[in-house]
Protein backbone atom coordinates (compact mmCIF):
# COMPACT_ATOMS: atom_id res chain seq x y z
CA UNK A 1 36.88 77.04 84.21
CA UNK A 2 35.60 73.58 82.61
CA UNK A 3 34.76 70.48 84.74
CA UNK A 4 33.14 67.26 83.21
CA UNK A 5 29.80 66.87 86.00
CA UNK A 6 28.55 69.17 88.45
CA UNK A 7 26.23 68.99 91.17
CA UNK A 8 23.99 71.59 92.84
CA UNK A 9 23.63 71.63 96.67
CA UNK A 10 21.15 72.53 98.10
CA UNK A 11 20.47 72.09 101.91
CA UNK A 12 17.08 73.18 103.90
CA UNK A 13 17.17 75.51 106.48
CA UNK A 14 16.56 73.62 109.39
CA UNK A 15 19.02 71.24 108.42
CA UNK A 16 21.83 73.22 107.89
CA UNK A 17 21.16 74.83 111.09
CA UNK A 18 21.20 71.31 112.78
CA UNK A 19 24.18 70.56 110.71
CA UNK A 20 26.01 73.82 111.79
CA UNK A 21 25.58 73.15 115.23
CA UNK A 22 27.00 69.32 115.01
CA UNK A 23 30.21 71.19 113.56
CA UNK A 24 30.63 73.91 116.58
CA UNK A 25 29.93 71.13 119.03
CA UNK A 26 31.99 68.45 117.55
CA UNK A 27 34.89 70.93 117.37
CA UNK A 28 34.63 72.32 120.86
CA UNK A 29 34.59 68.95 122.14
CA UNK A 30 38.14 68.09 120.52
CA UNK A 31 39.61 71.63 121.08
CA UNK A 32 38.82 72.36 124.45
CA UNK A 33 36.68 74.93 123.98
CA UNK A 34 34.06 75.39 126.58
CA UNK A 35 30.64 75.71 125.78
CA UNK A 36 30.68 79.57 126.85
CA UNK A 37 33.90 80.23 124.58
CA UNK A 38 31.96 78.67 121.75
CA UNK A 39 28.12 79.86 122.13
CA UNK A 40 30.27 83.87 122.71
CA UNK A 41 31.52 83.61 119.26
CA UNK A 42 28.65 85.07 117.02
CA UNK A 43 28.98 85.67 113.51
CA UNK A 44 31.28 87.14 111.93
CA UNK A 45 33.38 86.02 115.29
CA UNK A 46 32.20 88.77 117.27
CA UNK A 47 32.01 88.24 121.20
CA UNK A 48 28.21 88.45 122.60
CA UNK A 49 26.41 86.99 119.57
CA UNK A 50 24.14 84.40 120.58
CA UNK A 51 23.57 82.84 117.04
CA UNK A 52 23.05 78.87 117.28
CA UNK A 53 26.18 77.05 115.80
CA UNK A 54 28.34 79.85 114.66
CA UNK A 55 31.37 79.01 116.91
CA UNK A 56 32.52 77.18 114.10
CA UNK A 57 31.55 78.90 111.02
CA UNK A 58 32.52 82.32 112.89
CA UNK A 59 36.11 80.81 111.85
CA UNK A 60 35.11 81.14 108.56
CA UNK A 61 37.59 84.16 106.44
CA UNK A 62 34.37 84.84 105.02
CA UNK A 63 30.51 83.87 105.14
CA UNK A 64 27.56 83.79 102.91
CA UNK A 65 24.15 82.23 103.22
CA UNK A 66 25.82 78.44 101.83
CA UNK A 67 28.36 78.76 104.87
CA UNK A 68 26.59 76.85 107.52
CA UNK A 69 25.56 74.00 104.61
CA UNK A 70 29.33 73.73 103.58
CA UNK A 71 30.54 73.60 106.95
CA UNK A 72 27.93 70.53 107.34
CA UNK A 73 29.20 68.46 104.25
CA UNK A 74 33.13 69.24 106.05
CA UNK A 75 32.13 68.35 109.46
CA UNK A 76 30.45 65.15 107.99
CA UNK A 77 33.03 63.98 105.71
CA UNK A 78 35.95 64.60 108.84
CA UNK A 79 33.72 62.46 111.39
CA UNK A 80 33.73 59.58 108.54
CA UNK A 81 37.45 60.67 107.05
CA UNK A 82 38.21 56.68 107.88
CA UNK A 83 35.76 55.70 105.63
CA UNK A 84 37.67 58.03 102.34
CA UNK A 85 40.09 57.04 100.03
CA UNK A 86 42.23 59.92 98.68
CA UNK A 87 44.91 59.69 96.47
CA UNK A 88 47.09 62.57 95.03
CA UNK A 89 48.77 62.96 92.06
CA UNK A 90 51.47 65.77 91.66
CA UNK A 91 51.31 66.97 87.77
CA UNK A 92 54.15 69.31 86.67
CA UNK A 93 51.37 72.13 86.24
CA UNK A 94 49.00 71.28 89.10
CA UNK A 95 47.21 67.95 90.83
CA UNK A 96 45.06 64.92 90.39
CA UNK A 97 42.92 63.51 92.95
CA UNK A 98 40.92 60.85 93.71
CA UNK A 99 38.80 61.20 96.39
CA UNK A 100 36.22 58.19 96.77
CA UNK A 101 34.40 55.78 99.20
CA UNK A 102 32.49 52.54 99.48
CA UNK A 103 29.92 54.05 101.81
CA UNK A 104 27.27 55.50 99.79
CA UNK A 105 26.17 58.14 101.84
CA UNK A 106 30.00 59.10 102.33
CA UNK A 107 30.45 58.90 98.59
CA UNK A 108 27.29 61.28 97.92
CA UNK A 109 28.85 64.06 100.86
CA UNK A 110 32.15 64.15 98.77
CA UNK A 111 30.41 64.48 95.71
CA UNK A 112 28.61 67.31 97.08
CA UNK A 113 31.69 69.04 98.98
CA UNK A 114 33.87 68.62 95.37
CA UNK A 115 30.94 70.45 93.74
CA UNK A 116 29.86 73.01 95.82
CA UNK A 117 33.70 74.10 96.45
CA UNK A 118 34.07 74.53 92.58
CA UNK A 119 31.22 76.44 92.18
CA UNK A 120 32.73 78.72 95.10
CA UNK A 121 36.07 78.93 93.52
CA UNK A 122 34.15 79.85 90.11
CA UNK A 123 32.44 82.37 91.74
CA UNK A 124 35.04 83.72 94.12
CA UNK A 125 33.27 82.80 97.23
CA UNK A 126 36.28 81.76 99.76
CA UNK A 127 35.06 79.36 102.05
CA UNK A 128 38.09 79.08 104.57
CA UNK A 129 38.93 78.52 108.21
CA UNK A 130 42.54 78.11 107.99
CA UNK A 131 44.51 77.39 104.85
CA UNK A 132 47.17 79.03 104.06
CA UNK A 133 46.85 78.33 99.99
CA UNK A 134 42.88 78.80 99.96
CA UNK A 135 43.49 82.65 99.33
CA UNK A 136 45.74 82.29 96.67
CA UNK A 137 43.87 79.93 94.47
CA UNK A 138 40.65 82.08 95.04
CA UNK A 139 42.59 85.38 94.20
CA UNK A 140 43.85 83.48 90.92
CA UNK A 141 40.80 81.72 90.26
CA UNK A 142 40.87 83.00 86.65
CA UNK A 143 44.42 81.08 86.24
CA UNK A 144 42.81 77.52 87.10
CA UNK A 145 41.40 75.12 84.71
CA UNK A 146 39.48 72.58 86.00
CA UNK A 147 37.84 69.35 85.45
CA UNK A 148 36.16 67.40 87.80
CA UNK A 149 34.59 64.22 86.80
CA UNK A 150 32.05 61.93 89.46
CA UNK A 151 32.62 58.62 89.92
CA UNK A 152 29.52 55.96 91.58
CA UNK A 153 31.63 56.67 95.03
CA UNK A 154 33.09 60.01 94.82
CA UNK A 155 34.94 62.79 92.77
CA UNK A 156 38.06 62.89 90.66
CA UNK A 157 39.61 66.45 90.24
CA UNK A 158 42.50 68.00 88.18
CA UNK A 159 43.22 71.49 88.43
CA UNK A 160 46.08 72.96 86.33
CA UNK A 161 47.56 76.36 86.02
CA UNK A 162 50.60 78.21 84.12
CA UNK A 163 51.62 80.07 86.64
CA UNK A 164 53.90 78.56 88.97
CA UNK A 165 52.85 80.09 92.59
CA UNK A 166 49.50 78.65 91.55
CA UNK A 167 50.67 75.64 91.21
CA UNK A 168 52.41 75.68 94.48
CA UNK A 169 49.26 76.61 96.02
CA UNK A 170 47.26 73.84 94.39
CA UNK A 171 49.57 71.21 95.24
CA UNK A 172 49.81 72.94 98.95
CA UNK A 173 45.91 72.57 99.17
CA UNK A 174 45.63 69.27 98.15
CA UNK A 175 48.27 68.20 101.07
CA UNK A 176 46.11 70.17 103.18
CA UNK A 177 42.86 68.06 102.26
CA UNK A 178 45.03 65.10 102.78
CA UNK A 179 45.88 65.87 106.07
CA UNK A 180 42.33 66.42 106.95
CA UNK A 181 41.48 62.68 105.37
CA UNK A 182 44.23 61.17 107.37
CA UNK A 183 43.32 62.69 110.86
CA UNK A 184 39.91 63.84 110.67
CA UNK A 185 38.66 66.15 113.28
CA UNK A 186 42.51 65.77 114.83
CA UNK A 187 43.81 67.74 111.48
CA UNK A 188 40.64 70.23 111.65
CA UNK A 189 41.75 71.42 115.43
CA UNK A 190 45.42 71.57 115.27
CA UNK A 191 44.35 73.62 112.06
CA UNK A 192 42.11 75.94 113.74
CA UNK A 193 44.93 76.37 117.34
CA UNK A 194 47.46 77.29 114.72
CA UNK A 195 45.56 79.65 113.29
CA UNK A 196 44.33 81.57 116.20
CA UNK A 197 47.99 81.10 117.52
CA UNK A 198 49.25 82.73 114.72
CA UNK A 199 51.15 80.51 112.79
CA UNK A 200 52.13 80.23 109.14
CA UNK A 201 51.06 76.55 107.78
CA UNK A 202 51.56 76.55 104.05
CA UNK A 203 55.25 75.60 104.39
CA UNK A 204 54.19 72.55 106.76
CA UNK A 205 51.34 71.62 104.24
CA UNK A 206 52.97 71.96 101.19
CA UNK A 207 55.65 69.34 102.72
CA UNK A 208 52.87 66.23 102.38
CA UNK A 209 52.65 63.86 99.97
């Protein structure tokens, strides 16, 4: 995979540990999840564990050490998602978006989320709570060509691909993100209920602009 600029992340301890409880607390807060629901989901989702702010990373398909970090730049880029400007571009072997804001501090979380996610999917490191495309484009990571190119408030990313359920996937994902810009934490709960319902989403997804 090429891309034009990358950035590295890199987010102390104590602050993504701040930052990962913001996310479980914002999220029980709009899903009705009580404060005992949320502090009994330990990692890795198990009932009992007592760790501080995994309710919502415990969602995650998958952790690492970065998880708590990533879910900080996500949590604070859906509690601003009025202050983003996204715009998607449907190419005949893939996407183009533009994903941007006036708000510096906005601009510099996006440019961090774009980067750190690309370095994932180079590396194979899923970092999902409930898309339905995520695992395909991380399973065909090696069919992807990227380039993602920062702008003074945000990212611009193409991602192409010859084969055509990648593709699908790619343009499914970027409705996905979309969604998440338009609503916010809204998107990221009816997200997370349909997954623990469930419930296939891809098809729903796929069917935004």
């Amino acid at each position: 995979m090429k891309r034009a600029t990358r950035i590295a992340v890199g987010i102390g301890g104590s602050v993504a540990l701040a930052l990962g409880l913001a996310v479980a607390t914002a999220v029980a807060q709009t899903s009705g999840m009580g404060p005992g629901m949320m502090h009994g989901m330990g990692h890795g989702g198990a009932a009992g564990g007592h760790t501080p702010g995994a309710g919502m990373v415990s969602m995650l398909t998958r952790q690492d050490a970065g998880s708590s970090a990533d879910m900080g730049l996500v949590h604070e880029l859906l509690v601003n998602n009025q202050k983003i400007k996204r715009t998607v571009t449907r190419l005949p072997d893939g996407i183009k978006t533009v994903t941007e804001s006036d708000d510096p501090q906005v601009a510099q979380a996006i440019k961090a989320h774009v980067a750190s996610m690309s370095q994932r999917l180079d590396d194979g490191r899923e970092f999902n709570i409930f898309s339905t495309t995520l695992p395909v484009l991380f399973e065909n990571k090696d069919k992807i060509r990227s380039t993602v190119t920062v702008t003074d408030r945000g990212s611009i990313v193409t991602r192409t691909s010859t084969d055509p359920k990648v593709v699908a996937a790619l343009q499914g994902h970027a409705a996905e993100v979309t969604e998440l810009v338009d609503e916010g934490m809204v998107a990221m709960r009816r997200g997370m209920m349909t997954r623990m319902a469930g419930q296939p989403r891809g098809a729903q997804a796929g069917a935004r602009p």
